[in-house]
Structure formats: structure tokens, C-alpha cells
C-alpha atoms as a PDB file:
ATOM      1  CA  UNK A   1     111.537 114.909  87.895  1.00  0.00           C
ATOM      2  CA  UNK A   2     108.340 113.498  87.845  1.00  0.00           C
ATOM      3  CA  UNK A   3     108.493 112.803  83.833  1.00  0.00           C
ATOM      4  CA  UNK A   4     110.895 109.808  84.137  1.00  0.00           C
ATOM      5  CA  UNK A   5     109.146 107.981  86.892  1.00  0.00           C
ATOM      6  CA  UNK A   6     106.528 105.076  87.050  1.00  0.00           C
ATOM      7  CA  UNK A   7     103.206 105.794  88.024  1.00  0.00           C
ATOM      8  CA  UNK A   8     104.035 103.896  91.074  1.00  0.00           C
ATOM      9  CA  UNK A   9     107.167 105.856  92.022  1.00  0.00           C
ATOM     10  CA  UNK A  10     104.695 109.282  91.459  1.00  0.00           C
ATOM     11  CA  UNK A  11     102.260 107.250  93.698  1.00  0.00           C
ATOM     12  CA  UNK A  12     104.439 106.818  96.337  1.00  0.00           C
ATOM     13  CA  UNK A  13     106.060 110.182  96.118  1.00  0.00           C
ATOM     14  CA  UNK A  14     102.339 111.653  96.661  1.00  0.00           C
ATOM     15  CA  UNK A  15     101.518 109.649 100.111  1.00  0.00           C
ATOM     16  CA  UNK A  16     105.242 110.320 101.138  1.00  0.00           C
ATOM     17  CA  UNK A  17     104.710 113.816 100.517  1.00  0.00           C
ATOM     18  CA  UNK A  18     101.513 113.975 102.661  1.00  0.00           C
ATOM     19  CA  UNK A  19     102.904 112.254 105.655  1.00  0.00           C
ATOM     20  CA  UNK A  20     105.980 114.648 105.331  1.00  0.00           C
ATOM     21  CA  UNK A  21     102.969 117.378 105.669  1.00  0.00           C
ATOM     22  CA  UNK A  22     100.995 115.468 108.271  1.00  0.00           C
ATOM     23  CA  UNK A  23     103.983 115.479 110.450  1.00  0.00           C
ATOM     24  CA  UNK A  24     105.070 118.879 109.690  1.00  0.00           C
ATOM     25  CA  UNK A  25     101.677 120.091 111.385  1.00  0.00           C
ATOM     26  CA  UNK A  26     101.979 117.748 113.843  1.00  0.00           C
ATOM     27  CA  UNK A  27      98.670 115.927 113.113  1.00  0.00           C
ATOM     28  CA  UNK A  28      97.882 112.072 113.700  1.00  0.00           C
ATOM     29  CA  UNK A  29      96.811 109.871 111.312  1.00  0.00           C
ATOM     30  CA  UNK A  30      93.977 109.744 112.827  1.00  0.00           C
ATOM     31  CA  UNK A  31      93.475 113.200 112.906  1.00  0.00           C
ATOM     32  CA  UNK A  32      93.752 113.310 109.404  1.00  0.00           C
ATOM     33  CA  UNK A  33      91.491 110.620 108.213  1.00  0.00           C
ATOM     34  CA  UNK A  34      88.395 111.888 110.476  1.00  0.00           C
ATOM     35  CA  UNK A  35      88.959 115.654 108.856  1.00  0.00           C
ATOM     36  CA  UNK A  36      88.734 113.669 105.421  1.00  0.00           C
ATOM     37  CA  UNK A  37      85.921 111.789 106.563  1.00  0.00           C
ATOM     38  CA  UNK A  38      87.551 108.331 105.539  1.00  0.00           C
ATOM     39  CA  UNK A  39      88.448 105.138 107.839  1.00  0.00           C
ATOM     40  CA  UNK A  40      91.856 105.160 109.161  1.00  0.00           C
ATOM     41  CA  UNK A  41      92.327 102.092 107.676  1.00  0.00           C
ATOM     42  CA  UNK A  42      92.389 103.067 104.196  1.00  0.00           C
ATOM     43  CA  UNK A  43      94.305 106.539 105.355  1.00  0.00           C
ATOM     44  CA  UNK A  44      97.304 103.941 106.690  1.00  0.00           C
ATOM     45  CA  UNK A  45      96.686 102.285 103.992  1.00  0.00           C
ATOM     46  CA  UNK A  46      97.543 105.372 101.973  1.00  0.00           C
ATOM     47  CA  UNK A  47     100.472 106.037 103.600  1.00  0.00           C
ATOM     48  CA  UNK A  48     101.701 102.143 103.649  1.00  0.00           C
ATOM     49  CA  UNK A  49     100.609 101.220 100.619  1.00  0.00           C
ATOM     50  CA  UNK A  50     100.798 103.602  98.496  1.00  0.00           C
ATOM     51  CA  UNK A  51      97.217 103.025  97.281  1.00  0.00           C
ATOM     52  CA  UNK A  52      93.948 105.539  97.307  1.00  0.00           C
ATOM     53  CA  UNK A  53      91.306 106.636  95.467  1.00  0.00           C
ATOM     54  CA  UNK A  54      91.546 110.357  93.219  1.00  0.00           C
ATOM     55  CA  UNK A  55      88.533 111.550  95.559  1.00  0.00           C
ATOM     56  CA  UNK A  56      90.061 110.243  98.845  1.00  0.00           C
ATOM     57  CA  UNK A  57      93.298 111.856  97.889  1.00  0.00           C
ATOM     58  CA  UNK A  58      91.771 115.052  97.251  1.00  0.00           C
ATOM     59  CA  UNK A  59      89.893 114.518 100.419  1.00  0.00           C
ATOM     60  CA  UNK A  60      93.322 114.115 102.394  1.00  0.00           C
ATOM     61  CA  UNK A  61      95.051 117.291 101.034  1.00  0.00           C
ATOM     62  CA  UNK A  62      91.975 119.152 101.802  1.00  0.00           C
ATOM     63  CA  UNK A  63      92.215 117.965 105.466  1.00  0.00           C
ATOM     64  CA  UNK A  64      95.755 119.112 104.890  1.00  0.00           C
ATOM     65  CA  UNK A  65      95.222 122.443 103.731  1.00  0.00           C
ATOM     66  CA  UNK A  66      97.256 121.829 101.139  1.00  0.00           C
ATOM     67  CA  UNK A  67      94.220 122.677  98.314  1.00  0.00           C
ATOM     68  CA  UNK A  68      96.473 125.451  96.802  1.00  0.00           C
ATOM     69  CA  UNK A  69      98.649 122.842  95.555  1.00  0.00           C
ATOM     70  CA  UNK A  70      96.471 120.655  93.707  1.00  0.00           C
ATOM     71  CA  UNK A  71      94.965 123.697  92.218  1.00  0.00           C
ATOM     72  CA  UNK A  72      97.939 124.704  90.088  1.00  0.00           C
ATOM     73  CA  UNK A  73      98.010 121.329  88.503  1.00  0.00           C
ATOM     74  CA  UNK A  74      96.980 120.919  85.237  1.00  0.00           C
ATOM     75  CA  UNK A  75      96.063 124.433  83.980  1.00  0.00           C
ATOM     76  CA  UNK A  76      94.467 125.206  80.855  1.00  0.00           C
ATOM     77  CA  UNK A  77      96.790 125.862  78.039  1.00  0.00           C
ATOM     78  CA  UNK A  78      97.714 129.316  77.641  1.00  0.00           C
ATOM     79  CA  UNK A  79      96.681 131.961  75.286  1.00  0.00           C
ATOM     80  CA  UNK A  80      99.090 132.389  72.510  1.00  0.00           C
ATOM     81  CA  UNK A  81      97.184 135.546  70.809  1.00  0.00           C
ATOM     82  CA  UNK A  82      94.157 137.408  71.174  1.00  0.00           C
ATOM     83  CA  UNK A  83      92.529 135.926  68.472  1.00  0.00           C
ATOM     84  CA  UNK A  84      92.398 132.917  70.803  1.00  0.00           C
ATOM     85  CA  UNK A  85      90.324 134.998  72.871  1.00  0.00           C
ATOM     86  CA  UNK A  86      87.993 136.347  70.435  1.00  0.00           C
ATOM     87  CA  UNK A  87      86.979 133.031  68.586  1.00  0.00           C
ATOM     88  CA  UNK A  88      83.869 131.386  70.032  1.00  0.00           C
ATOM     89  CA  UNK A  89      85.576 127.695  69.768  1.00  0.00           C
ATOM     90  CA  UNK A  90      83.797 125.461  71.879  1.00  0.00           C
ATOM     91  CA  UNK A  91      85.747 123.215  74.041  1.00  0.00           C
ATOM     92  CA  UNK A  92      86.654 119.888  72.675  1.00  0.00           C
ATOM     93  CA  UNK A  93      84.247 117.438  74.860  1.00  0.00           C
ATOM     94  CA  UNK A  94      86.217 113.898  73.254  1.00  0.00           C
ATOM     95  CA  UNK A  95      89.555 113.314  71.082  1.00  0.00           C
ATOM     96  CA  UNK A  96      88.675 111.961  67.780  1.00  0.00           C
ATOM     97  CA  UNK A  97      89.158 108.475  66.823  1.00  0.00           C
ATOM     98  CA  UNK A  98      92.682 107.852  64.568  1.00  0.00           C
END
């Protein structure tokens, strides 16, 4: 449960996650870093360290075809009633100051 961790424990469960793929599909590291189109430094890095950038990241599960999976993650809130649908509220663009 993701909700009682650190941001460094969800971190590290992310790159342990995506060597657990990597090595279900029986791909090198390298492999995977020149499909991402980064260094395979900073993939082992990844992996080691626990440390990337968002874009890399979503570079890496690309190369992993593991897009699906970052799709589903953070959906829009749903609709609770069609007049939800029918009012022409613009999206917020920035939270107000309190």
C-alpha cells in the first residue's frame, strides 16, 4: 500500500518493479536503455539508485511495453451526475491561494 510509504520507498518500488519486468522479458540493461534512447549509465543508475528523471522513466516503461500501466494512473475524477456533463465549467488551470 503505496499510501503509507516514503517517496523513496515508492521510488524504489518503481525501478524494482521494472527490473522485475526487464528480466521477465529477458532483456539486458542494455537493451533497455538503447530502446529508451538514454545512457546505460543513468539506466543502472535507475535500477541501483533508485534515481531518474519523470521523462526518462516514462521513456523506460515505454521500452518496456508497459505504457498501459502508466496510463491508468491518475484519471480524471469521475462524473457524479449528468449535470456534470452538461455544464460548460472550464478546467481549473491553478489552485487558488489560501
Amino acid at each position: 500500500m503505496w499510501a503509507l510509504k516514503t517517496i523513496s520507498e515508492v521510488a524504489s518500488e518503481l525501478a524494482d518493479r521494472c527490473r522485475e519486468v526487464r528480466l521477465s522479458q529477458n532483456m539486458t540493461q542494455q537493451e533497455v536503455a538503447a530502446r529508451a534512447g538514454i545512457s546505460l549509465r543513468t539506466y543502472r543508475r535507475f535500477e541501483q539508485e533508485k534515481q531518474i528523471s519523470l521523462e526518462r522513466f516514462v521513456a523506460v516503461v515505454h521500452a518496456l511495453n508497459r505504457m498501459g500501466d502508466l496510463e491508468s494512473l491518475l484519471q480524471p475524477p469521475p462524473v457524479r451526475d449528468l449535470k456534470e456533463l452538461d455544464s460548460a465549467v472550464p478546467k481549473r488551470k491553478r489552485a487558488r491561494n489560501r
